[in-house]
N, C-alpha and C. Protein backbone atom coordinates (compact mmCIF):
# COMPACT_ATOMS: atom_id res chain seq x y z
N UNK A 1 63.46 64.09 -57.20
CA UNK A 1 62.97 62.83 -57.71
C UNK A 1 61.45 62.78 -57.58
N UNK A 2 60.74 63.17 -56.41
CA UNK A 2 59.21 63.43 -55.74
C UNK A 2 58.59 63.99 -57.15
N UNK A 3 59.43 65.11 -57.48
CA UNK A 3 59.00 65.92 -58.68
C UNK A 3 59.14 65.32 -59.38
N UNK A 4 59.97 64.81 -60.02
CA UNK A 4 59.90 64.37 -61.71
C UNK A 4 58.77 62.99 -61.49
N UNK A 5 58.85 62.38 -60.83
CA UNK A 5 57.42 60.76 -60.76
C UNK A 5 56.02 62.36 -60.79
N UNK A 6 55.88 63.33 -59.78
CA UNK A 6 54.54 63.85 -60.23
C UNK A 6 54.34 64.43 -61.50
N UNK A 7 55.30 65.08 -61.73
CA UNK A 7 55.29 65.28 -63.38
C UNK A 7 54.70 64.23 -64.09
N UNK A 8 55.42 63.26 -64.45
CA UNK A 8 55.30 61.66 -65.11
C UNK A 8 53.88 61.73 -65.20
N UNK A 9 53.23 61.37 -63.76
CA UNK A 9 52.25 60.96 -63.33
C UNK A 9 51.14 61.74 -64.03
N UNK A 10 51.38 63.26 -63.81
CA UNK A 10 50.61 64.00 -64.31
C UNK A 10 50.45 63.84 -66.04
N UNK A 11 51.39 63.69 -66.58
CA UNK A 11 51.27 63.52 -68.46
C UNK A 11 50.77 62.69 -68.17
N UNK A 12 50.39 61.29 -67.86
CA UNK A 12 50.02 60.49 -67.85
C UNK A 12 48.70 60.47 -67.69
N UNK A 13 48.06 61.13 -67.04
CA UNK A 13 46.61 61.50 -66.58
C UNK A 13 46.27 62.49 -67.85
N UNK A 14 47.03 63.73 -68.15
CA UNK A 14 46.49 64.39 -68.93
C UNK A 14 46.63 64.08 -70.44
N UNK A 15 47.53 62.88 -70.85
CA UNK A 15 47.44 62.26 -72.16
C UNK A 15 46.00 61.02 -71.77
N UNK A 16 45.32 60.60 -70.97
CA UNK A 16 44.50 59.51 -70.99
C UNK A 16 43.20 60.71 -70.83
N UNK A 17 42.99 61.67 -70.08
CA UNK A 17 41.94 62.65 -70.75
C UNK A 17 42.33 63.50 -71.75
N UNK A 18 43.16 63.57 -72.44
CA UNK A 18 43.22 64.33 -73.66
C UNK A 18 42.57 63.29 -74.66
N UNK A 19 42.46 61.52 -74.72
CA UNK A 19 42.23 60.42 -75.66
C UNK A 19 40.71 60.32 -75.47
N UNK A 20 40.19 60.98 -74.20
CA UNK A 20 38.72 60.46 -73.58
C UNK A 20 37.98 62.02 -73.74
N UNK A 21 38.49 62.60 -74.43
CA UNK A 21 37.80 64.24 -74.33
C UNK A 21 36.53 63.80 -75.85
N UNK A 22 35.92 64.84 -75.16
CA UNK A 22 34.40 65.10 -76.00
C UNK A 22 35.22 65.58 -77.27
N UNK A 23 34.46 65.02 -78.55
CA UNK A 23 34.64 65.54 -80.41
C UNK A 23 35.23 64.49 -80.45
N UNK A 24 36.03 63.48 -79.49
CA UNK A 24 37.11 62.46 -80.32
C UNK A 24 36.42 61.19 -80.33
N UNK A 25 36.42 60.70 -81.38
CA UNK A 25 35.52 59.64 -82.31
C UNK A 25 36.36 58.16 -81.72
N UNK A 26 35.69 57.08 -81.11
CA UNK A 26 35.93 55.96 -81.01
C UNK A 26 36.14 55.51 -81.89
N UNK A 27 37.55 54.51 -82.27
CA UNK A 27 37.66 53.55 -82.87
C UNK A 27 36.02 52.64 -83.58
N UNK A 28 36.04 52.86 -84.80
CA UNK A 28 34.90 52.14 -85.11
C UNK A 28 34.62 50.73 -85.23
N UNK A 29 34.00 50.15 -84.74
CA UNK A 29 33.27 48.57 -84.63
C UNK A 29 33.37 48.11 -85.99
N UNK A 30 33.85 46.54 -86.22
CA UNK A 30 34.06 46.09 -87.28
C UNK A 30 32.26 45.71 -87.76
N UNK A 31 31.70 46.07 -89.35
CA UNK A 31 30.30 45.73 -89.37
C UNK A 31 30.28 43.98 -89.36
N UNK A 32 29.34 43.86 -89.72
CA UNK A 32 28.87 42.38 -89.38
C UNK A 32 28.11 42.45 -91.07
N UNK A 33 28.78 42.41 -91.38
CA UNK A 33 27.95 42.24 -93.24
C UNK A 33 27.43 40.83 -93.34
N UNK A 34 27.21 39.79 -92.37
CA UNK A 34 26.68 38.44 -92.91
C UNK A 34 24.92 38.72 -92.62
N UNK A 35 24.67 40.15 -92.16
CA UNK A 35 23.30 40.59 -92.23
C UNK A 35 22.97 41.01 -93.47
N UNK A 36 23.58 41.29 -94.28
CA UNK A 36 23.33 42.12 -95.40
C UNK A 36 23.78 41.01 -96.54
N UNK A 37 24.55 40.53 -96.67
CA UNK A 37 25.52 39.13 -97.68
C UNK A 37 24.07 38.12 -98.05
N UNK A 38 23.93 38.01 -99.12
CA UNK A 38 22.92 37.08 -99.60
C UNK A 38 22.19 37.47 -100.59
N UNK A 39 21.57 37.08 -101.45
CA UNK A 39 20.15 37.18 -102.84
C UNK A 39 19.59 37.32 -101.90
N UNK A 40 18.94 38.63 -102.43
CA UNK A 40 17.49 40.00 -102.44
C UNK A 40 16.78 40.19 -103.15
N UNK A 41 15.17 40.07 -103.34
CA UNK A 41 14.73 40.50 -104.07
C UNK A 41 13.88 41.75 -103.97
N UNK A 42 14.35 42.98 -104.93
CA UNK A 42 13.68 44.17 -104.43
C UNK A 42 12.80 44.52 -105.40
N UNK A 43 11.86 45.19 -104.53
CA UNK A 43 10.61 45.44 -105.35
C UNK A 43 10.57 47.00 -105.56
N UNK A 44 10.51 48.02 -106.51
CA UNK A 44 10.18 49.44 -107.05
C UNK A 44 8.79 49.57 -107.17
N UNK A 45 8.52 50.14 -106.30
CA UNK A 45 7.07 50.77 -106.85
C UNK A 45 6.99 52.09 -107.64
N UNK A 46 6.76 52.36 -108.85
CA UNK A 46 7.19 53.52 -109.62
C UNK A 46 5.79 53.86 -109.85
N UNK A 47 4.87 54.12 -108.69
CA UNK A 47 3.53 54.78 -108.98
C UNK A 47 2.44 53.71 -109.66
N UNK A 48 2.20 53.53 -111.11
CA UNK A 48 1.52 52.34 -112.02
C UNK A 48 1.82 51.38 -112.35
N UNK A 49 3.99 51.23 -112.37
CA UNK A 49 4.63 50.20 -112.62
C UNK A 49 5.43 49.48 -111.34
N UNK A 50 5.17 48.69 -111.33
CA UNK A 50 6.34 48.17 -110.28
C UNK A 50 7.90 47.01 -111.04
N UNK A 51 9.00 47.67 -110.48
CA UNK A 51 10.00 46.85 -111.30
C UNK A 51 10.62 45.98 -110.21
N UNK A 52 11.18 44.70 -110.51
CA UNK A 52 11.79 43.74 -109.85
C UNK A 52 13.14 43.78 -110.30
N UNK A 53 14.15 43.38 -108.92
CA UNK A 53 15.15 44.02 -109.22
C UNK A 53 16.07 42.74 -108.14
N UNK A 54 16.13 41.48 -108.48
CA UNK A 54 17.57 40.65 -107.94
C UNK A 54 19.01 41.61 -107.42
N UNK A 55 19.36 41.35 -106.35
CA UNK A 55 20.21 42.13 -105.62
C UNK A 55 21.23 40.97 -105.05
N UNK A 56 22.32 40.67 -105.83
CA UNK A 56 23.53 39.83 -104.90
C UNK A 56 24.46 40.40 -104.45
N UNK A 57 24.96 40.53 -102.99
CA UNK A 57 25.91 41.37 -102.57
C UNK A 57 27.00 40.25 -101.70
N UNK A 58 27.93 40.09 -101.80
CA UNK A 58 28.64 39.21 -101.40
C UNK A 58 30.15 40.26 -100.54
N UNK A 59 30.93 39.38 -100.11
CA UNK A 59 32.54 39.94 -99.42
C UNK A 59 33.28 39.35 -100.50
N UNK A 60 34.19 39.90 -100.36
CA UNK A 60 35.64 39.64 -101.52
C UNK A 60 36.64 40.37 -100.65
N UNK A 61 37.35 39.63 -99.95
CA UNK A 61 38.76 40.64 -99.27
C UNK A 61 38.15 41.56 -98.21
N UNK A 62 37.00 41.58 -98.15
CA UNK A 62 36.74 41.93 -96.48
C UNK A 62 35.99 42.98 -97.03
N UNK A 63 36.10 43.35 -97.89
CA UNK A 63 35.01 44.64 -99.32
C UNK A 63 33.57 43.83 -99.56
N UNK A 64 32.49 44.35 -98.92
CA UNK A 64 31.03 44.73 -99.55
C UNK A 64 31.08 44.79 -101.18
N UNK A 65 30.49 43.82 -101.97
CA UNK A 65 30.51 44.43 -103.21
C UNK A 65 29.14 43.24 -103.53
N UNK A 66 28.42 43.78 -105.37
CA UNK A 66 27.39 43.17 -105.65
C UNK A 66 27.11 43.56 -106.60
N UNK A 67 26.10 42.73 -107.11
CA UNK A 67 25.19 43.00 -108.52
C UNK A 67 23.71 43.39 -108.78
N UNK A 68 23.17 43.83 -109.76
CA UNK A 68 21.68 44.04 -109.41
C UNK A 68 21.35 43.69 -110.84
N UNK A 69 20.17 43.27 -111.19
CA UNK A 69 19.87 42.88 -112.44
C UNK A 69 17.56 43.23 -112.48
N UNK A 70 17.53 43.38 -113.51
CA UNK A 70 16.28 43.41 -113.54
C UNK A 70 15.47 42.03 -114.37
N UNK A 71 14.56 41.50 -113.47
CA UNK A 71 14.04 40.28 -113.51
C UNK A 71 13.43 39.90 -114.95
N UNK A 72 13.13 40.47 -115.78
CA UNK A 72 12.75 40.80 -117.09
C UNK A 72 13.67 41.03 -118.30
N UNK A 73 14.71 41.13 -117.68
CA UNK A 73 15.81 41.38 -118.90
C UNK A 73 16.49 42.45 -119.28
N UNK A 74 16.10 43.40 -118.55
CA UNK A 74 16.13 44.56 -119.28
C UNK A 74 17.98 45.48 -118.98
N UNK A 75 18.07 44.58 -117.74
CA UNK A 75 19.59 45.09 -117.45
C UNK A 75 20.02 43.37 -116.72
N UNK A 76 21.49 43.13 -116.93
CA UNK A 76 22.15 41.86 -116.00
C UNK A 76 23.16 42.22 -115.03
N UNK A 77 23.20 42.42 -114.17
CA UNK A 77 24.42 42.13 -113.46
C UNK A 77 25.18 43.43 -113.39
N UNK A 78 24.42 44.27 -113.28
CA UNK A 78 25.11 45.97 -113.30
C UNK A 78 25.73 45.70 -112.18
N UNK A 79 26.79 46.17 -111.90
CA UNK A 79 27.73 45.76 -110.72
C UNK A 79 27.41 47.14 -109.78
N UNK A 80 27.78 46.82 -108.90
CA UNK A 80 27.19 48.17 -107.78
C UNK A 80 28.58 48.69 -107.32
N UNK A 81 28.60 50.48 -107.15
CA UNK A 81 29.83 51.12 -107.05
C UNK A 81 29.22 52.03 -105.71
N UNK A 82 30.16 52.93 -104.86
CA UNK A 82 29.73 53.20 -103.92
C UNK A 82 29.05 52.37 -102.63
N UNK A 83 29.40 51.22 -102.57
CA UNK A 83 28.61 50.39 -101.54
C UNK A 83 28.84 50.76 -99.97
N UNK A 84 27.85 51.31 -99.34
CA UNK A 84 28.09 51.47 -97.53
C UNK A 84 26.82 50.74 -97.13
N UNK A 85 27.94 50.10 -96.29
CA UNK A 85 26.67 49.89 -94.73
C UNK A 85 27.42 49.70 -93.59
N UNK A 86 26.41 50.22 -92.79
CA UNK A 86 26.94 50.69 -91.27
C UNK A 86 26.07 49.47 -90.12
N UNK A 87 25.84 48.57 -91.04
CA UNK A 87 25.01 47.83 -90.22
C UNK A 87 23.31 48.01 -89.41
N UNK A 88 23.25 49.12 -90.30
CA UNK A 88 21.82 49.13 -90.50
C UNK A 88 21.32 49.89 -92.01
N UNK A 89 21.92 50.56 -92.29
CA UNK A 89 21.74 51.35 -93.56
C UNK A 89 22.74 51.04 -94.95
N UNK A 90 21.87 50.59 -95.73
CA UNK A 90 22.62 50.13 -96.99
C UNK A 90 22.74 50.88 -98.22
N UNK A 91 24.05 51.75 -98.48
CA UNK A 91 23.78 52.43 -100.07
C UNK A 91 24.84 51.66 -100.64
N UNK A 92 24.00 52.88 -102.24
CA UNK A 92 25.10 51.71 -102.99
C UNK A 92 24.45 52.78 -104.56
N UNK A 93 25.19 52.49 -105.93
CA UNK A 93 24.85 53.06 -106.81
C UNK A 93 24.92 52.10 -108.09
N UNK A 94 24.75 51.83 -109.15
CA UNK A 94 24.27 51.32 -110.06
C UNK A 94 24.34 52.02 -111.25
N UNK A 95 24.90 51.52 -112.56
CA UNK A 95 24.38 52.62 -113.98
C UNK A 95 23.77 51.44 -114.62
N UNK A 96 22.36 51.34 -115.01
CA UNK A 96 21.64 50.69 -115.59
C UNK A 96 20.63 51.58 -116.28
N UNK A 97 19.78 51.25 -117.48
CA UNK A 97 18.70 51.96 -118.35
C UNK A 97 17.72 51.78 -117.50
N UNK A 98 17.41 53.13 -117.77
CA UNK A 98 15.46 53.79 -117.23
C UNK A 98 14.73 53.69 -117.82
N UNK A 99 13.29 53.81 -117.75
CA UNK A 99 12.51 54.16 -117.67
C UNK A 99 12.62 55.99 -117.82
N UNK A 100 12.13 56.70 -118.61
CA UNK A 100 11.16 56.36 -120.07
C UNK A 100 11.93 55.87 -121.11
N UNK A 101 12.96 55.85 -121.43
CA UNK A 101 13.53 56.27 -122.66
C UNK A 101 14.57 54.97 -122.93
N UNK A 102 14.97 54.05 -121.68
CA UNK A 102 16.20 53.84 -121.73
C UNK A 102 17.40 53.71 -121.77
N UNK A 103 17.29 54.79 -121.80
CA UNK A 103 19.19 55.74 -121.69
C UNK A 103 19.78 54.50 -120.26
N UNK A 104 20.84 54.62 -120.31
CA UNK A 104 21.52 54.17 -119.13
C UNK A 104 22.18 55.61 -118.50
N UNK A 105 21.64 55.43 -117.00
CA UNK A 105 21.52 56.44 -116.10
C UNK A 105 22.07 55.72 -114.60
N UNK A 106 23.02 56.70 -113.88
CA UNK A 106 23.34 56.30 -112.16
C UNK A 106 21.75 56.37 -111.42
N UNK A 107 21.55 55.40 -110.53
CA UNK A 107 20.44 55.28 -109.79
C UNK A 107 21.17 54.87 -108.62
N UNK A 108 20.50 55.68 -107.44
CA UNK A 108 20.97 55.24 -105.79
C UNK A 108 20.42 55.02 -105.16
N UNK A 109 20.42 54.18 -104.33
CA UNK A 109 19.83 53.06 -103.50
C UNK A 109 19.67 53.55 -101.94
N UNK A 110 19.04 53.86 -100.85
CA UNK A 110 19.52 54.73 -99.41
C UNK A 110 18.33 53.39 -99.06
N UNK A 111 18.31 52.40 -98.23
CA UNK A 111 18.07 51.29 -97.60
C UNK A 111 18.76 50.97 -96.56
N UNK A 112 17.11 51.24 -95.29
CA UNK A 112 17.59 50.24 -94.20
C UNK A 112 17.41 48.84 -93.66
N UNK A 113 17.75 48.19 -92.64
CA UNK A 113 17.82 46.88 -92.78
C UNK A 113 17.11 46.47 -91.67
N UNK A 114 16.16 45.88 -91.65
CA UNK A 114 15.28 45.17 -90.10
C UNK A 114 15.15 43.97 -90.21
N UNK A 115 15.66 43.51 -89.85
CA UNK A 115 15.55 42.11 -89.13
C UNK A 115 15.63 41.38 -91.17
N UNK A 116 15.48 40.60 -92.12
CA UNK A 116 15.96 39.99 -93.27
C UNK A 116 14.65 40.70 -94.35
N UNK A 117 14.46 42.45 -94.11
CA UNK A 117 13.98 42.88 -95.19
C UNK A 117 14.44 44.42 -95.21
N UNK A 118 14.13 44.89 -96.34
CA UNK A 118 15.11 46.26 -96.87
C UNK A 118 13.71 46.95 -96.94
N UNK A 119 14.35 48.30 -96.43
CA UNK A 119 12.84 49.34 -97.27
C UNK A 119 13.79 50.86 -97.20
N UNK A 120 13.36 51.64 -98.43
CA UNK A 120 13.90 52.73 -98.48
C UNK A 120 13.67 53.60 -99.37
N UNK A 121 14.63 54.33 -100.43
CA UNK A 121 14.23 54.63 -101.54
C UNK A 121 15.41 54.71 -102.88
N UNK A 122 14.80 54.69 -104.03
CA UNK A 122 15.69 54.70 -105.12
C UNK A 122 15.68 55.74 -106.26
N UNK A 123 16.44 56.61 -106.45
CA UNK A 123 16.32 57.71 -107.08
C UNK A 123 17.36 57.48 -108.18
N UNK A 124 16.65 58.31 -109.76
CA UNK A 124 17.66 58.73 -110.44
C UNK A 124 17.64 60.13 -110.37
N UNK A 125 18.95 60.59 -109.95
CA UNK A 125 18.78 62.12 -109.87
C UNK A 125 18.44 62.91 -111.19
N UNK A 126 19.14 62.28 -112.42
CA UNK A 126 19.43 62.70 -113.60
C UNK A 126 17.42 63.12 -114.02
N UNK A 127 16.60 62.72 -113.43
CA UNK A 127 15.31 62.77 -113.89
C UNK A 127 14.62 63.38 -112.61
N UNK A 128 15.02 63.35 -111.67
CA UNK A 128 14.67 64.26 -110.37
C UNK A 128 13.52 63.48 -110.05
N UNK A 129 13.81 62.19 -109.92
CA UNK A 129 12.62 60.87 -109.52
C UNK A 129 13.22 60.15 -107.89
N UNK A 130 12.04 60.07 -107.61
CA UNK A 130 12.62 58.96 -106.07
C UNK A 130 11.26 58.25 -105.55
N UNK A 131 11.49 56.84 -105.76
CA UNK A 131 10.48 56.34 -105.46
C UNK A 131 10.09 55.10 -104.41
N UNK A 132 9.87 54.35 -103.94
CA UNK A 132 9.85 53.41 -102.57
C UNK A 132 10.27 52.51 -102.83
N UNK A 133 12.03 51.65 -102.53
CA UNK A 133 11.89 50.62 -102.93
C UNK A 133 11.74 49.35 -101.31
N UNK A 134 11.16 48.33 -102.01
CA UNK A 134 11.17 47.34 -100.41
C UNK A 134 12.31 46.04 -101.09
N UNK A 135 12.83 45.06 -100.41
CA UNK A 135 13.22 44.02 -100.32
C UNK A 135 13.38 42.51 -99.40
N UNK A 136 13.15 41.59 -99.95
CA UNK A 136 13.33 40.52 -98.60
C UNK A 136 14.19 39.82 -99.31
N UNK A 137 15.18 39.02 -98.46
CA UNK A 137 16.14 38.05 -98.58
C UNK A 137 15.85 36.48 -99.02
N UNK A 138 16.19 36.10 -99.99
CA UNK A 138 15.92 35.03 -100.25
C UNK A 138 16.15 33.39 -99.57
């Protein structure tokens, strides 16, 4: 009987360090998206031009999701696909028309978050461009 409780005892110890061993990934922390949730306005600096760029990102079912539009007209409400944030870093992707030509092209967004302003960068790969974008919260 002595034996079978140290046995016991022992799985017991070696299943609670087998759960606590190094490579095994903690349960991840739920984010806090009411840092990120709100109208943005982001600014592109494209070298000579700078473009303005309205950013609404809202929850729906516990899902990050949003829109981006350019302040001028030129695109409305491109809906954003790929959306992450980890609670400090915000991506996300977009198909809206470029610059030169207008074509409608994927553009991606890699933005981090300090305290209620964004800074990062925005690339279309399709043109092998990446340029600084900033944002503050409205």
């Amino acid at each position: 009987m002595k034996t079978a409780m140290k046995l016991a005892l022992l799985m017991i110890l070696l299943t609670a360090v087998a759960f606590a061993a190094p490579g095994q990934t903690p349960p991840q922390a739920k984010v806090d998206y009411n840092k990120i949730v709100g109208n943005w306005s982001l600014e592109v600096n494209a070298g000579q031009e700078f473009y303005y760029l309205p950013l609404v990102l809202k929850v729906t079912a516990g899902k990050l999701e949003g829109t981006l539009s350019e302040q001028n007209g030129m695109f409305k409400d491109a809906p954003l696909t790929g959306i992450e944030f980890d609670g400090q870093t915000l991506k996300f992707e977009a198909k809206t028309p470029t610059p030169p030509d207008g074509a409608e092209r994927p553009i991606k967004f890699d933005l981090k978050l300090a305290a209620d302003k964004l800074e990062g960068l925005v690339s279309v790969v399709e043109l092998n461009i990446s340029v600084p974008v900033t944002g503050v919260k409205k």
